[in-house]
N, C-alpha and C. Protein backbone atom coordinates (compact mmCIF):
# COMPACT_ATOMS: atom_id res chain seq x y z
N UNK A 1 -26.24 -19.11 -0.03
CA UNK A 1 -26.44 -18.58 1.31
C UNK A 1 -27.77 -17.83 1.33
N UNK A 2 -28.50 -18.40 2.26
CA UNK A 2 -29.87 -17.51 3.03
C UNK A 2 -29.57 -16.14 2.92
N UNK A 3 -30.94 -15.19 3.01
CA UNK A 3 -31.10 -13.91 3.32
C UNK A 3 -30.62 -13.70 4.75
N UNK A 4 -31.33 -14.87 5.70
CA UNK A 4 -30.85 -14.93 7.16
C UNK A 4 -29.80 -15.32 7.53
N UNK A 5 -28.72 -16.01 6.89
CA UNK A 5 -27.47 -16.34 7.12
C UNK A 5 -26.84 -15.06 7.08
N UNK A 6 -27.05 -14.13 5.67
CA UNK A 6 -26.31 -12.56 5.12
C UNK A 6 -26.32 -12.13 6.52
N UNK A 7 -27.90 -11.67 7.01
CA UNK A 7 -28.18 -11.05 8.42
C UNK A 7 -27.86 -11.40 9.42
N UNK A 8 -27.36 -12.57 9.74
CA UNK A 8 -27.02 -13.51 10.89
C UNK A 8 -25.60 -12.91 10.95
N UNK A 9 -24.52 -12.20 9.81
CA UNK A 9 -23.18 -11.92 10.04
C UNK A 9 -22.12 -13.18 9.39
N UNK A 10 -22.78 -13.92 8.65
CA UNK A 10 -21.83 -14.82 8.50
C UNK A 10 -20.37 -13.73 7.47
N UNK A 11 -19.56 -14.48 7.91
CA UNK A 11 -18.38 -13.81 7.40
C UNK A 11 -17.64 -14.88 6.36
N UNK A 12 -16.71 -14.67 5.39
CA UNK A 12 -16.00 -15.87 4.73
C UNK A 12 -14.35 -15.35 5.02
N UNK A 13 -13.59 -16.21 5.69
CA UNK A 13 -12.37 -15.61 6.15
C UNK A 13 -11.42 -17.16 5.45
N UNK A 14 -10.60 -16.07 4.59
CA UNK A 14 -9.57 -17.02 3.57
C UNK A 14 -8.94 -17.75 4.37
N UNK A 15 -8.23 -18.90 4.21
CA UNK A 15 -7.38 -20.04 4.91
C UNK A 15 -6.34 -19.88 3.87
N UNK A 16 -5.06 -19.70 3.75
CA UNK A 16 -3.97 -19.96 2.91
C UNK A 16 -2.81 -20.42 3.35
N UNK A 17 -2.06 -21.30 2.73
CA UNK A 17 -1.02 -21.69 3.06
C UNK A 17 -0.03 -21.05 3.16
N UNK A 18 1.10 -21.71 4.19
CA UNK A 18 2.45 -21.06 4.32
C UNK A 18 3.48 -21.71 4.86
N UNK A 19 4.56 -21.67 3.91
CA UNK A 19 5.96 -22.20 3.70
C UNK A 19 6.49 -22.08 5.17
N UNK A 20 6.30 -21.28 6.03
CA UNK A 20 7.17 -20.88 7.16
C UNK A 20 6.54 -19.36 7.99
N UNK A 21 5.93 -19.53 9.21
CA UNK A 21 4.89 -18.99 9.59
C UNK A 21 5.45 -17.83 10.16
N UNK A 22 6.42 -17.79 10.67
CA UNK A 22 7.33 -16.62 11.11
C UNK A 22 7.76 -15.28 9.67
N UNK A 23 7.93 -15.82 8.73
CA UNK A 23 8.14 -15.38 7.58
C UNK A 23 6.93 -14.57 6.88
N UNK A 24 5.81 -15.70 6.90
CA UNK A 24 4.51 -15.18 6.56
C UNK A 24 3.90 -13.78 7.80
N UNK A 25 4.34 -14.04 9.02
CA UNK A 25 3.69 -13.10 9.95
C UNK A 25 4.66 -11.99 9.95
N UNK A 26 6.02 -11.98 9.11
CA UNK A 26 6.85 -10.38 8.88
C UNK A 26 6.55 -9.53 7.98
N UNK A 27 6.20 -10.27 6.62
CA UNK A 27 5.48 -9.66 5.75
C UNK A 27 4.45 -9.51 5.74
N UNK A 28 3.51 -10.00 5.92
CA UNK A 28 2.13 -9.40 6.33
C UNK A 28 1.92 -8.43 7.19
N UNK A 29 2.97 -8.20 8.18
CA UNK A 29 3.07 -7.45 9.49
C UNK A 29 3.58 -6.09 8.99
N UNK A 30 5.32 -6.12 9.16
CA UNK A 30 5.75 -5.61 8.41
C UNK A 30 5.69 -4.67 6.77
N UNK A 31 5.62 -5.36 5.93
CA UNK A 31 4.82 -4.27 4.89
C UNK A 31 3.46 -4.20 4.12
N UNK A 32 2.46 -4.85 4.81
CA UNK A 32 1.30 -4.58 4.66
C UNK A 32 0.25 -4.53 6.11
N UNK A 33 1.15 -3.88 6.93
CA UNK A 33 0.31 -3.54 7.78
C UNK A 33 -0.93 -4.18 8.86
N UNK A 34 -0.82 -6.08 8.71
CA UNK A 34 -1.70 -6.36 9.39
C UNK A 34 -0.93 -6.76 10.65
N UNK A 35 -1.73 -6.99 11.75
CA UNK A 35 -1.11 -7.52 12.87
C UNK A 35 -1.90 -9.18 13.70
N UNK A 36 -1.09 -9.75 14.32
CA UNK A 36 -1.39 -10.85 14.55
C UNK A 36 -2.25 -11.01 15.75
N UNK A 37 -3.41 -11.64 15.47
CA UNK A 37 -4.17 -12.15 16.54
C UNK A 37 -3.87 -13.71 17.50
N UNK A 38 -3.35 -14.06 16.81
CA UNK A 38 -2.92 -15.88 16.80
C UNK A 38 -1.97 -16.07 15.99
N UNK A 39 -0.84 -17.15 17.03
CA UNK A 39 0.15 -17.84 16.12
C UNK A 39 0.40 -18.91 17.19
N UNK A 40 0.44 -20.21 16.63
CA UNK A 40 1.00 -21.26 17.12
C UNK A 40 2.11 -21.87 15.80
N UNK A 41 2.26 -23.25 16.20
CA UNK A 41 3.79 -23.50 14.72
C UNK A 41 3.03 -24.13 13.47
N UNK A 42 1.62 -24.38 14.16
CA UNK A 42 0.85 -24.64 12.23
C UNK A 42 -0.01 -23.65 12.22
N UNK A 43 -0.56 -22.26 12.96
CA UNK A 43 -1.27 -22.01 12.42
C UNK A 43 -1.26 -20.22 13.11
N UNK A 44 -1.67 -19.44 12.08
CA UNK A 44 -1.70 -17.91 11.89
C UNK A 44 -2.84 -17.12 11.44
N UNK A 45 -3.47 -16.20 12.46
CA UNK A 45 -4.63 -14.99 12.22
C UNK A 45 -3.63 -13.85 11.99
N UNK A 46 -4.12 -13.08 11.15
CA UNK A 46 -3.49 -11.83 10.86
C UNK A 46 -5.04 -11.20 10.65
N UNK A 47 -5.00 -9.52 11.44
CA UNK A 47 -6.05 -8.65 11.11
C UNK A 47 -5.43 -7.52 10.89
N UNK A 48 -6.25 -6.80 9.92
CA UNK A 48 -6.23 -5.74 9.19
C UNK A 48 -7.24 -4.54 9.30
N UNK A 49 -7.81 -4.02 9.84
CA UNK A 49 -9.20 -3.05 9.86
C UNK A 49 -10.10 -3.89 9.88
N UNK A 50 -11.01 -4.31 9.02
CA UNK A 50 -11.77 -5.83 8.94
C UNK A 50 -11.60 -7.04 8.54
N UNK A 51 -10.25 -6.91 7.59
CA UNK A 51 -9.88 -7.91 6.88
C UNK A 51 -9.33 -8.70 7.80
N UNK A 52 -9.36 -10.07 7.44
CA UNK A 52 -8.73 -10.92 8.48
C UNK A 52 -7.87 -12.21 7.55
N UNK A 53 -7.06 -12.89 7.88
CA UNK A 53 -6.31 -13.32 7.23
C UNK A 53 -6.10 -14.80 7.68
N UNK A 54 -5.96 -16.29 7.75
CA UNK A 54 -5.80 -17.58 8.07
C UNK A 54 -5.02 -18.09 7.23
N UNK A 55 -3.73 -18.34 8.35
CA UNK A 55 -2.81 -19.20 7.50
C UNK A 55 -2.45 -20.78 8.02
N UNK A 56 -2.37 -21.41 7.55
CA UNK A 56 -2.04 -22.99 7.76
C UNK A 56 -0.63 -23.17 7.57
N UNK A 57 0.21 -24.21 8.34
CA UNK A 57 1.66 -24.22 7.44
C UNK A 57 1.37 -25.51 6.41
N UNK A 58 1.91 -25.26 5.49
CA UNK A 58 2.22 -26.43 4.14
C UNK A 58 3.33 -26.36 4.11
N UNK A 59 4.06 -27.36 3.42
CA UNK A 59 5.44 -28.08 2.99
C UNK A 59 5.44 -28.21 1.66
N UNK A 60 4.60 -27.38 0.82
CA UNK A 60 4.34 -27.79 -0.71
C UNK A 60 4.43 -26.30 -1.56
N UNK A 61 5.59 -25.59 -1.63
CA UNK A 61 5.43 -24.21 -2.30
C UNK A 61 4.51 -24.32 -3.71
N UNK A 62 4.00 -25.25 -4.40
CA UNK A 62 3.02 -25.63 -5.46
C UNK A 62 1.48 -24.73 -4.98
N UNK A 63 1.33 -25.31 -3.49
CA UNK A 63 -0.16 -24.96 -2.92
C UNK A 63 -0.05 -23.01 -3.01
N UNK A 64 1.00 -22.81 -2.56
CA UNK A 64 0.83 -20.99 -2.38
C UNK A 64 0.75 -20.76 -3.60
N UNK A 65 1.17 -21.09 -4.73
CA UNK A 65 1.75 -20.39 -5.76
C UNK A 65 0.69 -20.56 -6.85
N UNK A 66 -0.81 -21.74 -6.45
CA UNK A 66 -1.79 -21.41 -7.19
C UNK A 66 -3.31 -21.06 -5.81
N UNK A 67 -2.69 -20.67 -4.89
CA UNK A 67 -3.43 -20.06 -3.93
C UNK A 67 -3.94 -18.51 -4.54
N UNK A 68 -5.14 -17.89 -4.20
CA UNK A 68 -5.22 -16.58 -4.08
C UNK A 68 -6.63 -16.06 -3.24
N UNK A 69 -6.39 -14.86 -3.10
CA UNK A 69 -7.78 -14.29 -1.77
C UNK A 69 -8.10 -13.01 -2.68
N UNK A 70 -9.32 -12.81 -2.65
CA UNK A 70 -9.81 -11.34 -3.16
C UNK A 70 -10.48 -10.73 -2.05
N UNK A 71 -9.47 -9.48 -1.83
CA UNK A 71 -10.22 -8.37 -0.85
C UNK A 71 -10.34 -6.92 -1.64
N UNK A 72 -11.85 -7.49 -1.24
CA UNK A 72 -12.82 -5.53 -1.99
C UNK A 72 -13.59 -4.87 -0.88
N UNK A 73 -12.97 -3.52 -1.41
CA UNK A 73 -13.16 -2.47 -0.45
C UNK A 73 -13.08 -1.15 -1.33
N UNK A 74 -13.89 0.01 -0.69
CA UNK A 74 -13.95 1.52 -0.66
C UNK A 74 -12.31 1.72 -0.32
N UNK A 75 -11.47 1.17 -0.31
CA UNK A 75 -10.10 2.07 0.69
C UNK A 75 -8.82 1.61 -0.48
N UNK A 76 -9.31 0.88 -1.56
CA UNK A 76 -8.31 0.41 -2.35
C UNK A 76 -7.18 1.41 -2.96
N UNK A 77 -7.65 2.48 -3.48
CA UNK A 77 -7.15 3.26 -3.64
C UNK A 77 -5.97 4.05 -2.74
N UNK A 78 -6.58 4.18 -1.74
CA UNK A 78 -5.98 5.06 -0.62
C UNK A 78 -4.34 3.71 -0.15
N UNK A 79 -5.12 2.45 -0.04
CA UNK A 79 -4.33 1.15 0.39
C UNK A 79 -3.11 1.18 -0.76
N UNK A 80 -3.50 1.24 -1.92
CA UNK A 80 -2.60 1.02 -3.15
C UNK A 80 -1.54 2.23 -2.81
N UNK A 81 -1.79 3.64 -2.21
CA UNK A 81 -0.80 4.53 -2.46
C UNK A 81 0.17 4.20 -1.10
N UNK A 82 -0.30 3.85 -0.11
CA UNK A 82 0.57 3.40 1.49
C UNK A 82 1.55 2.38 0.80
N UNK A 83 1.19 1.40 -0.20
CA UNK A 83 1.82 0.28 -0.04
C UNK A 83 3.10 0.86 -1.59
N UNK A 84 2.33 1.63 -2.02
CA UNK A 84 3.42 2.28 -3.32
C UNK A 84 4.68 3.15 -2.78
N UNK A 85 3.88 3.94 -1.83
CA UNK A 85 4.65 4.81 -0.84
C UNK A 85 6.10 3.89 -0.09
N UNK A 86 5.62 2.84 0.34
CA UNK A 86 6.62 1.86 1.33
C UNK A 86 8.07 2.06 -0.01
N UNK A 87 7.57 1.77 -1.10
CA UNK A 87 8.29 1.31 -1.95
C UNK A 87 9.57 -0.10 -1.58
N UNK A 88 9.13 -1.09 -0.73
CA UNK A 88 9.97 -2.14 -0.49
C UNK A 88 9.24 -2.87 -0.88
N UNK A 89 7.67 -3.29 -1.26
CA UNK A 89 6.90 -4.58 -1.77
C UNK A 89 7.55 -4.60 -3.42
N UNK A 90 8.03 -5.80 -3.41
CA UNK A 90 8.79 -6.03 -4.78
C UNK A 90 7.89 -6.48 -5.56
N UNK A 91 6.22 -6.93 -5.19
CA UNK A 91 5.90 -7.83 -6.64
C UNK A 91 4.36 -7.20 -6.25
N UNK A 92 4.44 -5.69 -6.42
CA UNK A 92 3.21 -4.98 -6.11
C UNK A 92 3.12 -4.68 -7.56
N UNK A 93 1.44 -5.11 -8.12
CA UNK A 93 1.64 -4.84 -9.60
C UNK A 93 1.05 -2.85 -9.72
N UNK A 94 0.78 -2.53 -11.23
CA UNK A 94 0.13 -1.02 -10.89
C UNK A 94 -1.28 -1.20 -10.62
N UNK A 95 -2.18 -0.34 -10.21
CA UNK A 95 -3.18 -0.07 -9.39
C UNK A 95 -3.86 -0.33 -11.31
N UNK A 96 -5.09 -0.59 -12.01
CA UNK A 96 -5.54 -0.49 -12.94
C UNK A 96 -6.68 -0.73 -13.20
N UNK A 97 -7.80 -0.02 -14.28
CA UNK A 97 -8.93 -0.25 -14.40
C UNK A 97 -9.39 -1.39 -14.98
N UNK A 98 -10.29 -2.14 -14.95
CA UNK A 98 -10.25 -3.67 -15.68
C UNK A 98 -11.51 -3.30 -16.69
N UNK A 99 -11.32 -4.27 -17.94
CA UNK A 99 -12.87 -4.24 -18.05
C UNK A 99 -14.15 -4.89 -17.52
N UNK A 100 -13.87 -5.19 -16.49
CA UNK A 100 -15.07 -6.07 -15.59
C UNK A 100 -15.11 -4.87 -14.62
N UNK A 101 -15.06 -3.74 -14.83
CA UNK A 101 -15.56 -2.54 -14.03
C UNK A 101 -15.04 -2.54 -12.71
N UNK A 102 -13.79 -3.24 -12.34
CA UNK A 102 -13.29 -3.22 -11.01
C UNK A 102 -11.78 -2.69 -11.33
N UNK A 103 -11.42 -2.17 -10.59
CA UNK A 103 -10.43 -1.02 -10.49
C UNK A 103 -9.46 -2.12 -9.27
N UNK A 104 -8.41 -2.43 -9.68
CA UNK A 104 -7.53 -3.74 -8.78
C UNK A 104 -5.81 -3.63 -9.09
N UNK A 105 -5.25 -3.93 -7.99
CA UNK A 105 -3.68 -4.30 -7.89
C UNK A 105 -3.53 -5.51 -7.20
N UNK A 106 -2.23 -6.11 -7.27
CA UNK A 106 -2.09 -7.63 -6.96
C UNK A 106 -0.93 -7.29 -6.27
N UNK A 107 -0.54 -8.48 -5.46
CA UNK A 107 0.78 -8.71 -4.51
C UNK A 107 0.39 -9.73 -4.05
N UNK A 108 2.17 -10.78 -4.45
CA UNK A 108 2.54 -11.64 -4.51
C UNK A 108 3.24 -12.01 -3.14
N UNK A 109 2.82 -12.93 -2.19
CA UNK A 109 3.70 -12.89 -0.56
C UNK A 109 4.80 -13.67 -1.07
N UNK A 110 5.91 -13.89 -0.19
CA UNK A 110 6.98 -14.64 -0.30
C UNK A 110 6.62 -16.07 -1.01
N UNK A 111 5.30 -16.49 -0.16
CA UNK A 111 5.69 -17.62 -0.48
C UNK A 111 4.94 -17.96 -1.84
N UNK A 112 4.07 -16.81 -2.69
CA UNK A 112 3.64 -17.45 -3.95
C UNK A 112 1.74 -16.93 -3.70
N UNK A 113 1.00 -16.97 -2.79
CA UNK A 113 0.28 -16.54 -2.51
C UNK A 113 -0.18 -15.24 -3.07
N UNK A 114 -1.17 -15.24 -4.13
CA UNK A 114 -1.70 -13.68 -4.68
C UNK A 114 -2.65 -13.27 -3.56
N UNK A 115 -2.56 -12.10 -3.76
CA UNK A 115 -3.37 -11.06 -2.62
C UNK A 115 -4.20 -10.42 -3.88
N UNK A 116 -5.01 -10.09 -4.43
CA UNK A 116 -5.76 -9.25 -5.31
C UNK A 116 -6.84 -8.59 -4.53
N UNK A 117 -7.01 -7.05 -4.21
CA UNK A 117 -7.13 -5.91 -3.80
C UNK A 117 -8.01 -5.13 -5.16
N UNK A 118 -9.41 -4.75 -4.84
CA UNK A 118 -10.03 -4.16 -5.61
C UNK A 118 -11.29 -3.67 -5.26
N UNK A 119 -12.05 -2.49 -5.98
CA UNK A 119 -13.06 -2.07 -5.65
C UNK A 119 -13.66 -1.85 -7.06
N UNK A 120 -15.27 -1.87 -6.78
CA UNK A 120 -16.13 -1.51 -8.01
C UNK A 120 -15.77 -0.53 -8.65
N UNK A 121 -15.70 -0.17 -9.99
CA UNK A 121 -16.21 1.27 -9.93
C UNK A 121 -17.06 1.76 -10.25
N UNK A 122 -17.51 3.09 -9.81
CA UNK A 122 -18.70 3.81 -9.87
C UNK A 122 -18.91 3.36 -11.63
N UNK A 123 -20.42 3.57 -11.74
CA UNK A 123 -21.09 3.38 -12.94
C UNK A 123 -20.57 4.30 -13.95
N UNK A 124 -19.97 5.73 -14.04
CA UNK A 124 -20.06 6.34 -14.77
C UNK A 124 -17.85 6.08 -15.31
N UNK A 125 -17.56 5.99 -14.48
CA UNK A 125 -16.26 5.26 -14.62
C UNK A 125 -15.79 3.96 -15.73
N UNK A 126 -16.89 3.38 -15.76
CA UNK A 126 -17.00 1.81 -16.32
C UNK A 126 -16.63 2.12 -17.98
């Protein structure tokens, strides 16, 4: 990607599959907080603050289950304690430092779909 594409705003917004779109738009809704912009019976926007979310329906629980999206952000931290707090997300892993200097937690949607959630960390952290 161009310098002028960066500046132009281009955005990259995940497409992921889903077993059953009603299902996918409770949990996403429901305990992680995004809400729906669009839903027809193949297809689902979910937004979040900036994050934005695209789902397709599939008939193949194989596709979710080696699906995944990485969202990085300044708010990970703060995000990790709301969603610890809920205490109903069953396959929320712990919040942890990596050695690739990114500080990340994972969650698994119904249908197999990883969510991985992370931010840099500061240099002196590393």
């Amino acid at each position: 990607m161009s310098a002028s594409e960066t500046e132009a705003g281009v955005e990259a917004l995940p497409v992921l599959p889903s077993l059953d779109m009603g299902e996918t738009e409770a949990f996403y809704g429901a305990k992680l907080g995004f809400t729906t912009t669009y839903r027809d019976d193949t297809y689902l926007i979910l937004r979040r603050g900036i994050a934005e979310l695209h789902f397709w329906r599939a008939g193949d629980r194989t596709l979710c289950e080696n699906t995944s999206v990485y969202l990085r952000g300044d708010g990970i931290v703060e995000l990790y304690a709301e969603y610890q707090a809920r205490g109903d997300i069953q396959r929320l892993s712990p919040l942890m430092d990596r050695d690739w200097g990114m500080q990340e937690f994972y969650i698994h949607d119904p249908h197999g779909n990883l969510l991985r959630f992370g931010r840099r960390l500061p240099l002196p952290e590393r």
